[in-house]
PDB file of N, CA and C in Angstrom:
ATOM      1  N   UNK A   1      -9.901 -80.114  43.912  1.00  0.00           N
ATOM      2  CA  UNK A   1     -10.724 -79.130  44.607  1.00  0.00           C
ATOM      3  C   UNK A   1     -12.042 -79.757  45.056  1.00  0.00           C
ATOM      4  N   UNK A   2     -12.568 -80.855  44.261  1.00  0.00           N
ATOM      5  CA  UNK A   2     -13.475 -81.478  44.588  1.00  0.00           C
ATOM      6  C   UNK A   2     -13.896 -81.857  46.161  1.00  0.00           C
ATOM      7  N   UNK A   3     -12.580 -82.731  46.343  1.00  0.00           N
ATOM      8  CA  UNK A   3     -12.765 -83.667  47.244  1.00  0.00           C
ATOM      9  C   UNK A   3     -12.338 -82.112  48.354  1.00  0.00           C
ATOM     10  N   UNK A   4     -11.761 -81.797  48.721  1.00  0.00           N
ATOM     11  CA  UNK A   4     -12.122 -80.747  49.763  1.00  0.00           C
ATOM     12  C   UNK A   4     -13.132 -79.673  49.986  1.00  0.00           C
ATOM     13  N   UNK A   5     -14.049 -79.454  48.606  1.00  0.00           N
ATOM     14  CA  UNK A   5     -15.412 -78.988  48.974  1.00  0.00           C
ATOM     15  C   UNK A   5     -16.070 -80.209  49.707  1.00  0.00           C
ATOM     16  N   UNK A   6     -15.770 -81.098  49.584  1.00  0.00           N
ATOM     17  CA  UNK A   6     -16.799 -82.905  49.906  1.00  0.00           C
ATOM     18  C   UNK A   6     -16.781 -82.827  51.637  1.00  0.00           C
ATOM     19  N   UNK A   7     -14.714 -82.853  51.672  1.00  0.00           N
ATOM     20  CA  UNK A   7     -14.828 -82.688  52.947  1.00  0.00           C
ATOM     21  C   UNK A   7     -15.216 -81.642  53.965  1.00  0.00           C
ATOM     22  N   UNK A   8     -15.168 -80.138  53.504  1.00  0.00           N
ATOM     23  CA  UNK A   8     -15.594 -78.857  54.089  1.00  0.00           C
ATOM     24  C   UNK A   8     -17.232 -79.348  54.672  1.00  0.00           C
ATOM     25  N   UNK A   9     -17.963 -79.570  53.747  1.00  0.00           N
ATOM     26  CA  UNK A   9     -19.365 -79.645  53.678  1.00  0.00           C
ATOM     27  C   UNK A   9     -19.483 -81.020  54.815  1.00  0.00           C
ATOM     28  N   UNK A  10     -18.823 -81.897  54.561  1.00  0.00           N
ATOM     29  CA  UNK A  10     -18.930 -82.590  55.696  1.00  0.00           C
ATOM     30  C   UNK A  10     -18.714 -82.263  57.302  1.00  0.00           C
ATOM     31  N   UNK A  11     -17.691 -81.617  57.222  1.00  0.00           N
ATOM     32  CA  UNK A  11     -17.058 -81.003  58.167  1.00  0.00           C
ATOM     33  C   UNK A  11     -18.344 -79.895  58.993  1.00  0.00           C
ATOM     34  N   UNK A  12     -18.828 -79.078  57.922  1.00  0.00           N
ATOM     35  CA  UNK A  12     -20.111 -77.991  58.442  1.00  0.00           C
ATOM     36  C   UNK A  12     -21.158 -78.510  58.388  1.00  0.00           C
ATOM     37  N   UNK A  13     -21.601 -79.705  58.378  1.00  0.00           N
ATOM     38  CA  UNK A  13     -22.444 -80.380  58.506  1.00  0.00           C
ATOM     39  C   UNK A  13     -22.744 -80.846  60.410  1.00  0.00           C
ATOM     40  N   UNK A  14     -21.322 -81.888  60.199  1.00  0.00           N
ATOM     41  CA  UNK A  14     -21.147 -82.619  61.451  1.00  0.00           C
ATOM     42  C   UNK A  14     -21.228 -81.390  62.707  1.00  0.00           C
ATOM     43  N   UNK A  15     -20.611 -79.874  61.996  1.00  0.00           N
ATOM     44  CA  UNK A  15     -20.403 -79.216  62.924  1.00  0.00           C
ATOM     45  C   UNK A  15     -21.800 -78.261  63.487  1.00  0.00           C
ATOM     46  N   UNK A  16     -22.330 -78.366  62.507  1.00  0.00           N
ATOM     47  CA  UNK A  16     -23.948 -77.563  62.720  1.00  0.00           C
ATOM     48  C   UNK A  16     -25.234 -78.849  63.555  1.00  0.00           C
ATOM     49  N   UNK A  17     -24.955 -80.068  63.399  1.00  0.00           N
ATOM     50  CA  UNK A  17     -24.955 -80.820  64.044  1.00  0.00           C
ATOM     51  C   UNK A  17     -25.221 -80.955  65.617  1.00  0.00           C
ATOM     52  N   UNK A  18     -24.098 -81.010  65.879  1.00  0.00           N
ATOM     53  CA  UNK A  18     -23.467 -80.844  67.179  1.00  0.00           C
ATOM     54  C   UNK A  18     -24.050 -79.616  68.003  1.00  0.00           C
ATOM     55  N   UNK A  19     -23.703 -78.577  66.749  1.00  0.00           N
ATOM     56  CA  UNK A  19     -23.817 -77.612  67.939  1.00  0.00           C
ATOM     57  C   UNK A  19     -25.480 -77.330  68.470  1.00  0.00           C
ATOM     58  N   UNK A  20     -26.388 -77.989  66.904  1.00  0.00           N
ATOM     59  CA  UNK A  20     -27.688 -78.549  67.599  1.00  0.00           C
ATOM     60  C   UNK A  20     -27.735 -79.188  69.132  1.00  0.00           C
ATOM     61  N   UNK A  21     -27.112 -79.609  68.682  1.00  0.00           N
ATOM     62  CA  UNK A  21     -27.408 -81.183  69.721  1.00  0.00           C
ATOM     63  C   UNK A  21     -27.091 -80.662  71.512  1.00  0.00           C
ATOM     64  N   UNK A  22     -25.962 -79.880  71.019  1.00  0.00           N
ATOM     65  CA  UNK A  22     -25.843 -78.861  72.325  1.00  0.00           C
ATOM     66  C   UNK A  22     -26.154 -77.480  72.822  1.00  0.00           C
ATOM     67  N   UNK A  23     -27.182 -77.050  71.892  1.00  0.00           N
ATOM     68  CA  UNK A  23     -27.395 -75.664  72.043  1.00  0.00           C
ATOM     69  C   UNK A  23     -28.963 -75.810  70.947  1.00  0.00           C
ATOM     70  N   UNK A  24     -29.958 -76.335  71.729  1.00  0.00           N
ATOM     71  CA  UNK A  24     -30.939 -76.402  70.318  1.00  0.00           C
ATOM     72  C   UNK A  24     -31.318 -75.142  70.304  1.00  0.00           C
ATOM     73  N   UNK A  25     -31.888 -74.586  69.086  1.00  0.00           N
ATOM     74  CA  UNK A  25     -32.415 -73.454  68.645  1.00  0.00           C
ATOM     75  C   UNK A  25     -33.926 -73.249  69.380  1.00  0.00           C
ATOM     76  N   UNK A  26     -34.468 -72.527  70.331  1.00  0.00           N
ATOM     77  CA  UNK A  26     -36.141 -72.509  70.472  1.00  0.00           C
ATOM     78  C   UNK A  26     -36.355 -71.242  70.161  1.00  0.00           C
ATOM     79  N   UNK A  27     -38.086 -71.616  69.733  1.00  0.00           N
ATOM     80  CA  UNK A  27     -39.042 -70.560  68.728  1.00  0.00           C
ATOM     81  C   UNK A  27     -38.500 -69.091  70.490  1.00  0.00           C
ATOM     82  N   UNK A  28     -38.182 -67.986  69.877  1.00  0.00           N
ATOM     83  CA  UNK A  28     -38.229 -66.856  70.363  1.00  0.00           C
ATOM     84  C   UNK A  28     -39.964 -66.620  70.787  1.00  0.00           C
ATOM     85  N   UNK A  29     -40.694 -66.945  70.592  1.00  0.00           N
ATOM     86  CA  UNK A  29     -42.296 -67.086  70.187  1.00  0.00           C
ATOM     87  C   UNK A  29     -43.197 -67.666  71.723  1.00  0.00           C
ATOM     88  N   UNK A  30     -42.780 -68.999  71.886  1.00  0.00           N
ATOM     89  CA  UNK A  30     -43.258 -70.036  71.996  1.00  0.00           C
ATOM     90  C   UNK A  30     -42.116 -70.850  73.082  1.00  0.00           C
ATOM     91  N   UNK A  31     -40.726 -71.052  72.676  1.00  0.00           N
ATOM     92  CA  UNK A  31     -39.911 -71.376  73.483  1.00  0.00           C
ATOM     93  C   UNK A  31     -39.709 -73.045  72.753  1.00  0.00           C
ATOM     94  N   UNK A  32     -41.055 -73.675  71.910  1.00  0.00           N
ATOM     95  CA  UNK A  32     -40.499 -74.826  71.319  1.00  0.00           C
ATOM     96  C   UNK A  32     -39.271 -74.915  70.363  1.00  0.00           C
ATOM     97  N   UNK A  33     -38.677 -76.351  70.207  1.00  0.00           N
ATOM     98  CA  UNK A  33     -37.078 -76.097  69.438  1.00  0.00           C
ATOM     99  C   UNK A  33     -38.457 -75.834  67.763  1.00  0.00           C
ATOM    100  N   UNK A  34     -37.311 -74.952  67.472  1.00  0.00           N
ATOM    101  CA  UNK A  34     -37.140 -74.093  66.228  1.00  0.00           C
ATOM    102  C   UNK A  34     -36.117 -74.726  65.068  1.00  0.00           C
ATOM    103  N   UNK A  35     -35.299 -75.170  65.520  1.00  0.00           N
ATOM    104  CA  UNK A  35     -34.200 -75.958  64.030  1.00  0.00           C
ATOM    105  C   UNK A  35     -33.695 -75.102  63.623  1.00  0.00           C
ATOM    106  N   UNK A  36     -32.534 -75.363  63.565  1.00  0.00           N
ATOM    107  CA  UNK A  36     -31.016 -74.857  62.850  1.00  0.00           C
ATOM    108  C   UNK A  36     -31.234 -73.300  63.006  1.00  0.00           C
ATOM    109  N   UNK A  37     -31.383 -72.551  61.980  1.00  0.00           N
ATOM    110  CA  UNK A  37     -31.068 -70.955  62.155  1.00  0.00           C
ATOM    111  C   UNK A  37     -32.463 -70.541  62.542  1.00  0.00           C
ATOM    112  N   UNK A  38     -33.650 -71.142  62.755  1.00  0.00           N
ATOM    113  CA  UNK A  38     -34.925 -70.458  62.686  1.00  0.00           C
ATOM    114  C   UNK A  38     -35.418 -69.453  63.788  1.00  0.00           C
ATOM    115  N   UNK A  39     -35.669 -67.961  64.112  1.00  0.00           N
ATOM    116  CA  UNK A  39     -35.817 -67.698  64.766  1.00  0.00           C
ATOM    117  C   UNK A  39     -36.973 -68.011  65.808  1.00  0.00           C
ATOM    118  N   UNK A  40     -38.071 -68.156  64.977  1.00  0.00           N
ATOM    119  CA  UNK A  40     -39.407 -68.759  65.250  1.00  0.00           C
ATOM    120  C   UNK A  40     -39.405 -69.990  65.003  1.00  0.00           C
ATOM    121  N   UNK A  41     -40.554 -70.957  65.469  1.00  0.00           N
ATOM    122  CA  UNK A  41     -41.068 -72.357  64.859  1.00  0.00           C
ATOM    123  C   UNK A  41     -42.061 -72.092  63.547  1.00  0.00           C
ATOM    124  N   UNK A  42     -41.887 -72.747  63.131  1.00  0.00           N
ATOM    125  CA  UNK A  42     -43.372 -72.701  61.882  1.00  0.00           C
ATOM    126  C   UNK A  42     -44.586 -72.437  62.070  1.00  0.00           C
ATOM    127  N   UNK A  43     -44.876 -72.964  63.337  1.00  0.00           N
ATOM    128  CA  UNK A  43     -46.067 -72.590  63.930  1.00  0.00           C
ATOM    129  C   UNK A  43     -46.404 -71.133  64.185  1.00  0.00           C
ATOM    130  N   UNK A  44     -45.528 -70.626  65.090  1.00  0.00           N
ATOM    131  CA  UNK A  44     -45.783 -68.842  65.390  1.00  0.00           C
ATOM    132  C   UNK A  44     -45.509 -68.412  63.978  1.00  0.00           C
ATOM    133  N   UNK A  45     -44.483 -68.289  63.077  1.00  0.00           N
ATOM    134  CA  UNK A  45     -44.430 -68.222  61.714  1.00  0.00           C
ATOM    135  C   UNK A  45     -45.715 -67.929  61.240  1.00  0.00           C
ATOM    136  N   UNK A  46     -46.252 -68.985  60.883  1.00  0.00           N
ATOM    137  CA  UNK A  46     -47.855 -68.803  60.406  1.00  0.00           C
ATOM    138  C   UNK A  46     -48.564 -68.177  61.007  1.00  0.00           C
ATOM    139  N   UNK A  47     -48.483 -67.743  62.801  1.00  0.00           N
ATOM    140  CA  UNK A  47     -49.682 -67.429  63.420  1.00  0.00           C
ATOM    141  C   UNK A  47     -49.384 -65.513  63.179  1.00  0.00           C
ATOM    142  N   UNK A  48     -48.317 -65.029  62.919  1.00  0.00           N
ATOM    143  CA  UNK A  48     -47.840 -63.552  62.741  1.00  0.00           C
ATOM    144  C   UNK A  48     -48.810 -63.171  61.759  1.00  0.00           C
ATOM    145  N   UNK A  49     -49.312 -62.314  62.064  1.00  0.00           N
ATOM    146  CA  UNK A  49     -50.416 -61.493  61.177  1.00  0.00           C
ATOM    147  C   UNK A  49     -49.421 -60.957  59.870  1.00  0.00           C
ATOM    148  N   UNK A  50     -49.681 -61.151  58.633  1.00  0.00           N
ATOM    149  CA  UNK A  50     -49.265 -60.142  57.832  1.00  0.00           C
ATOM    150  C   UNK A  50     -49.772 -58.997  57.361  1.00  0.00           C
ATOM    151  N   UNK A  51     -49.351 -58.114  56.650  1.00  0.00           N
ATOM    152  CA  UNK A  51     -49.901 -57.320  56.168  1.00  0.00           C
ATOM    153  C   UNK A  51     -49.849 -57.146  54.729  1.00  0.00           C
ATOM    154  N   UNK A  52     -51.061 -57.103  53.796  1.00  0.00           N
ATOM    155  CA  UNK A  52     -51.021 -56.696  52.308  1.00  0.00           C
ATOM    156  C   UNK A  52     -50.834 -55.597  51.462  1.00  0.00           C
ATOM    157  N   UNK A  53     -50.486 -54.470  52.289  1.00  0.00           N
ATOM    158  CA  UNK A  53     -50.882 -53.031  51.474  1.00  0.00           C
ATOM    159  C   UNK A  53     -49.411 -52.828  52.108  1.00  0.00           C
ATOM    160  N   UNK A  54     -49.086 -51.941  51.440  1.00  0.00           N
ATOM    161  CA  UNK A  54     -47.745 -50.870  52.089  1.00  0.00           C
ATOM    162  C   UNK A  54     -48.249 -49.782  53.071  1.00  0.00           C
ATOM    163  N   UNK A  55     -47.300 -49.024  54.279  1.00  0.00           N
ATOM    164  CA  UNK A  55     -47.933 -48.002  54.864  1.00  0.00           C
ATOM    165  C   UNK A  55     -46.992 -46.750  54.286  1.00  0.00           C
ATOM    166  N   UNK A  56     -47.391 -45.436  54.607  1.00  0.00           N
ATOM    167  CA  UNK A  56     -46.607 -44.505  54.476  1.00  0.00           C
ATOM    168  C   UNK A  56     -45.647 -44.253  55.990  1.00  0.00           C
ATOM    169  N   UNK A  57     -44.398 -43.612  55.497  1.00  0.00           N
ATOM    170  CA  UNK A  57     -43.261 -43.986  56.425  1.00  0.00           C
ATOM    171  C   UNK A  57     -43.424 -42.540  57.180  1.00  0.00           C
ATOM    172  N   UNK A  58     -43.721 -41.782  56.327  1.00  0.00           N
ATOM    173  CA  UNK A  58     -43.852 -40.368  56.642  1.00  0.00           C
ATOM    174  C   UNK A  58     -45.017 -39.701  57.842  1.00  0.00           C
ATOM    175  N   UNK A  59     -46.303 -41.073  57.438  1.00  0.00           N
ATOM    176  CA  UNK A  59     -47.387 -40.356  58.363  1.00  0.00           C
ATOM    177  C   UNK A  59     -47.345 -41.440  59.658  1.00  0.00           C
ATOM    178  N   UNK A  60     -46.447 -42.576  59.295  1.00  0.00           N
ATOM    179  CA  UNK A  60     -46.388 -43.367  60.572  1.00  0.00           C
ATOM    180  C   UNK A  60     -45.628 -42.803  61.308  1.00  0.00           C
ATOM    181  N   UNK A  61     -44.383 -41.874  61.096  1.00  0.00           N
ATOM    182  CA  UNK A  61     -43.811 -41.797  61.981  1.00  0.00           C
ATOM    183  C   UNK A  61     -44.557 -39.894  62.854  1.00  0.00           C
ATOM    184  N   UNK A  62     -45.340 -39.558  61.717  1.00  0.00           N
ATOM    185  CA  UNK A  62     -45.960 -38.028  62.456  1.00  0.00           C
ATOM    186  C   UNK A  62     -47.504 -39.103  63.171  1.00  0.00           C
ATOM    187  N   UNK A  63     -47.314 -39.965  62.890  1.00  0.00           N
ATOM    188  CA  UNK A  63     -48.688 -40.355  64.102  1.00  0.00           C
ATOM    189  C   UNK A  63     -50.041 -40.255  63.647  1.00  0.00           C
ATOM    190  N   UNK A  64     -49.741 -40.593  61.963  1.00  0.00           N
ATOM    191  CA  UNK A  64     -50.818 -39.765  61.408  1.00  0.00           C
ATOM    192  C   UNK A  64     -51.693 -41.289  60.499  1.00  0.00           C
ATOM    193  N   UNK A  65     -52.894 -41.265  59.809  1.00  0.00           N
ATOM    194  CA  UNK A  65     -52.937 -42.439  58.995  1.00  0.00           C
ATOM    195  C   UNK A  65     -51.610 -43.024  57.910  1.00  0.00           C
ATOM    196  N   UNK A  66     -51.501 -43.909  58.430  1.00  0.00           N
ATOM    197  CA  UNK A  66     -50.440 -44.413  57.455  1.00  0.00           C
ATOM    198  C   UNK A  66     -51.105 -45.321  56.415  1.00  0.00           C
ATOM    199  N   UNK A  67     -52.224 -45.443  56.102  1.00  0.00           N
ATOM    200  CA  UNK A  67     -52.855 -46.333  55.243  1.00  0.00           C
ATOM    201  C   UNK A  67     -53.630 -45.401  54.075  1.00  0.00           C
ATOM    202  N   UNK A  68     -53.251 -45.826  53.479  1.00  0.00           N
ATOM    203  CA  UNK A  68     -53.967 -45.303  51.663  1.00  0.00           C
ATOM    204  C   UNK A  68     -53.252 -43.328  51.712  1.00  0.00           C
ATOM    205  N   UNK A  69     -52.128 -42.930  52.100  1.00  0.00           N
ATOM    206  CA  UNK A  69     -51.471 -41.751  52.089  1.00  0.00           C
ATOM    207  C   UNK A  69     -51.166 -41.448  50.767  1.00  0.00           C
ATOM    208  N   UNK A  70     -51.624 -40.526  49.517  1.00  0.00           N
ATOM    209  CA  UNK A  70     -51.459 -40.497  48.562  1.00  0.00           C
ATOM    210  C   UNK A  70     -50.225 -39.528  48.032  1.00  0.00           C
ATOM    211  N   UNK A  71     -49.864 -38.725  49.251  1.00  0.00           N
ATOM    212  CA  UNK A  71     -49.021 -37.539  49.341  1.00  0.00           C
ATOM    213  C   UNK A  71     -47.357 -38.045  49.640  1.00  0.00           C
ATOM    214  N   UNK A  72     -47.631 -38.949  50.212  1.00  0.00           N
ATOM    215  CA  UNK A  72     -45.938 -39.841  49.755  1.00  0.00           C
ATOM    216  C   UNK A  72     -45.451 -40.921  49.265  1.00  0.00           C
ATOM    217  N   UNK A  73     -45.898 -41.024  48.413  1.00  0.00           N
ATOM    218  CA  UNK A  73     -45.634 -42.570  47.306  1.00  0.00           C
ATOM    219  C   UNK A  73     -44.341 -43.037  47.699  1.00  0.00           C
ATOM    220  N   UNK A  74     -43.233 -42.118  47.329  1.00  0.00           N
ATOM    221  CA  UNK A  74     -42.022 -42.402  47.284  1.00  0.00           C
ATOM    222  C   UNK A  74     -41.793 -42.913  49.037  1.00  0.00           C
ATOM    223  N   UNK A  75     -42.701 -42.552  50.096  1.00  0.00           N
ATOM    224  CA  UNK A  75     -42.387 -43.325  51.058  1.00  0.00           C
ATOM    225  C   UNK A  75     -42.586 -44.567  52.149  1.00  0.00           C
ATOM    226  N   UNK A  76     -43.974 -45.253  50.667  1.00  0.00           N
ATOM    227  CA  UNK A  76     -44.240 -46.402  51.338  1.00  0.00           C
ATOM    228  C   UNK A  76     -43.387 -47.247  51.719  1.00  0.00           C
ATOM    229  N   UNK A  77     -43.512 -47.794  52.798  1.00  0.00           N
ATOM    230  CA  UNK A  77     -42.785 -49.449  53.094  1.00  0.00           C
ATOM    231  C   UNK A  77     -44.027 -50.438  52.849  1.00  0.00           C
ATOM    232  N   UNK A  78     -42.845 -51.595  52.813  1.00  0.00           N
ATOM    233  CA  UNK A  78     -44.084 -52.883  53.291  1.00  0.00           C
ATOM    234  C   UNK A  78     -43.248 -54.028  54.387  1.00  0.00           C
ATOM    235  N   UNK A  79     -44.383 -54.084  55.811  1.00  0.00           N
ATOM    236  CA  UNK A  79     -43.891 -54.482  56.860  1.00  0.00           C
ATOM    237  C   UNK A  79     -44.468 -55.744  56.621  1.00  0.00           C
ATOM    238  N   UNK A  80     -43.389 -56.565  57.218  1.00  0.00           N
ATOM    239  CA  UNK A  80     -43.508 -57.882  56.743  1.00  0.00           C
ATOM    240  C   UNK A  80     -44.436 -58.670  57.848  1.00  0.00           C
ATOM    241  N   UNK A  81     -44.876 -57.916  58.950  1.00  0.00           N
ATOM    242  CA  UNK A  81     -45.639 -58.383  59.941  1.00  0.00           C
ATOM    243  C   UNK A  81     -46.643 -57.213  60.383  1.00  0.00           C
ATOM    244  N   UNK A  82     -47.555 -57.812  61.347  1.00  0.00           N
ATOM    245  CA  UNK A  82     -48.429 -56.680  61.914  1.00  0.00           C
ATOM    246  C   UNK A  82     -47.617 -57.117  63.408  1.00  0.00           C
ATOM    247  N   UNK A  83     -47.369 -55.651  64.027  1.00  0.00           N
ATOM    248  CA  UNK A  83     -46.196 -56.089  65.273  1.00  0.00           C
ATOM    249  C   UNK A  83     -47.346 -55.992  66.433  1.00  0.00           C
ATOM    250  N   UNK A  84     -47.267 -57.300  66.540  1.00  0.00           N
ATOM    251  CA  UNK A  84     -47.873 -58.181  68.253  1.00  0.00           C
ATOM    252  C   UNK A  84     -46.947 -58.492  68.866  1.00  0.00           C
ATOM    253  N   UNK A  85     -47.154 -59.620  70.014  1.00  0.00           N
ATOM    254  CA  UNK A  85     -46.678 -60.126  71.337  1.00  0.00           C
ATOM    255  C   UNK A  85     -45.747 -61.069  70.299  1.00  0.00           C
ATOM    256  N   UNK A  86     -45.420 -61.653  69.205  1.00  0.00           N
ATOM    257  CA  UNK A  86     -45.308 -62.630  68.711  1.00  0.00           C
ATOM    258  C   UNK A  86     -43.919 -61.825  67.842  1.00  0.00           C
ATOM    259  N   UNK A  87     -44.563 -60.683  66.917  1.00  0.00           N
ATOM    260  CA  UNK A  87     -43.369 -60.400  66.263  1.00  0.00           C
ATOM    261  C   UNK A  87     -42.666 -59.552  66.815  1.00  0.00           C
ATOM    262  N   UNK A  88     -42.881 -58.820  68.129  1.00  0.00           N
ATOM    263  CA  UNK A  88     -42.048 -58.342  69.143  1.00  0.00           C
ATOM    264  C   UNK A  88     -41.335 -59.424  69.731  1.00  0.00           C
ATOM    265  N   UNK A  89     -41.169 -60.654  70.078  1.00  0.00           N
ATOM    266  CA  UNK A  89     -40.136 -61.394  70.297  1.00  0.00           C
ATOM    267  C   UNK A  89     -38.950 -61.799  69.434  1.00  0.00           C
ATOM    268  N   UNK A  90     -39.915 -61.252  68.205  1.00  0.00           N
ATOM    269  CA  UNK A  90     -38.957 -61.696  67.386  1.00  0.00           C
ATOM    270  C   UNK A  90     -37.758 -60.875  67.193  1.00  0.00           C
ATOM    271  N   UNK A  91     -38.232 -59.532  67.099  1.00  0.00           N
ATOM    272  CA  UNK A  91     -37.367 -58.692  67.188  1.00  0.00           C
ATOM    273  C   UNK A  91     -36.505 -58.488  68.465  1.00  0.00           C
ATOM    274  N   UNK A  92     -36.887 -58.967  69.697  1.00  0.00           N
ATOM    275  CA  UNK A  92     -36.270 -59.150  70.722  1.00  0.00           C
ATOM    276  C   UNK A  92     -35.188 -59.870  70.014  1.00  0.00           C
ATOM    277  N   UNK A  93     -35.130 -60.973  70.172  1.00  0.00           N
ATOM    278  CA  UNK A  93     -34.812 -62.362  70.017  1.00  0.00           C
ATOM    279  C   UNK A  93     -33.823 -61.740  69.150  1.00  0.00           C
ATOM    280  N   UNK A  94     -34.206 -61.614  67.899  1.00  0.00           N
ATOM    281  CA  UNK A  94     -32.695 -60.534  66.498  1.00  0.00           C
ATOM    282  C   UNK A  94     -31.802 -59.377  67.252  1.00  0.00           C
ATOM    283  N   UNK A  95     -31.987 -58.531  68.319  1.00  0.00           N
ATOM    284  CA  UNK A  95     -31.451 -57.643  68.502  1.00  0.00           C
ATOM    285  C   UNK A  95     -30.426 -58.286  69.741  1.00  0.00           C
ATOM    286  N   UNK A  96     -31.160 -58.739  70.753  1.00  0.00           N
ATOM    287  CA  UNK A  96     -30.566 -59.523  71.881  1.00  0.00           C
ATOM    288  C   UNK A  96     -29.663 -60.760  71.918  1.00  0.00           C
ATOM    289  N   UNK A  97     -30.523 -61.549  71.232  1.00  0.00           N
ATOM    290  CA  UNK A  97     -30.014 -62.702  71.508  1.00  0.00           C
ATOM    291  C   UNK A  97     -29.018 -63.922  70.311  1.00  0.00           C
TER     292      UNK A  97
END
């Protein structure tokens, strides 16, 4: 069993490879190559604002403060970005492309 995990892995290697080599990955972001599965480059990566606090799901979606909402605990999220020009491609880029 060995030696055909050895060769599989070789095999998805050579083949992830290639399909680099003919189809490079670029930052959704930026348009520079990105590498293997990355949607972004490292660069836009870092430049995406995050956010530290959770919002409420309840008053974001009535249009209301979603920051420090004490009345729905049970419906904070936490967004893994602050959505700009940057993490709107990204989501382009995941849904589209």
């Amino acid at each position: 069993m060995g030696r055909w995990n050895d060769g599989r892995a070789r095999l998805e290697s050579l083949c992830a490879g290639a399909l680099e080599a003919l189809l490079p990955q670029r930052c959704a972001a930026c348009g520079r190559p990105a590498g293997g599965l990355d949607v972004v480059c490292p660069v836009c990566r870092g430049a995406i604002p995050r956010l530290s606090f959770a919002l409420c799901a309840r008053c974001l979606a009535a249009g209301r403060e979603p920051v420090g909402c004490r009345g729905h605990a049970a419906l904070a999220v936490w967004p893994a970005w602050v959505y700009d020009r940057r993490a709107e491609s990204v989501v382009h880029a995941l849904k589209y492309d």
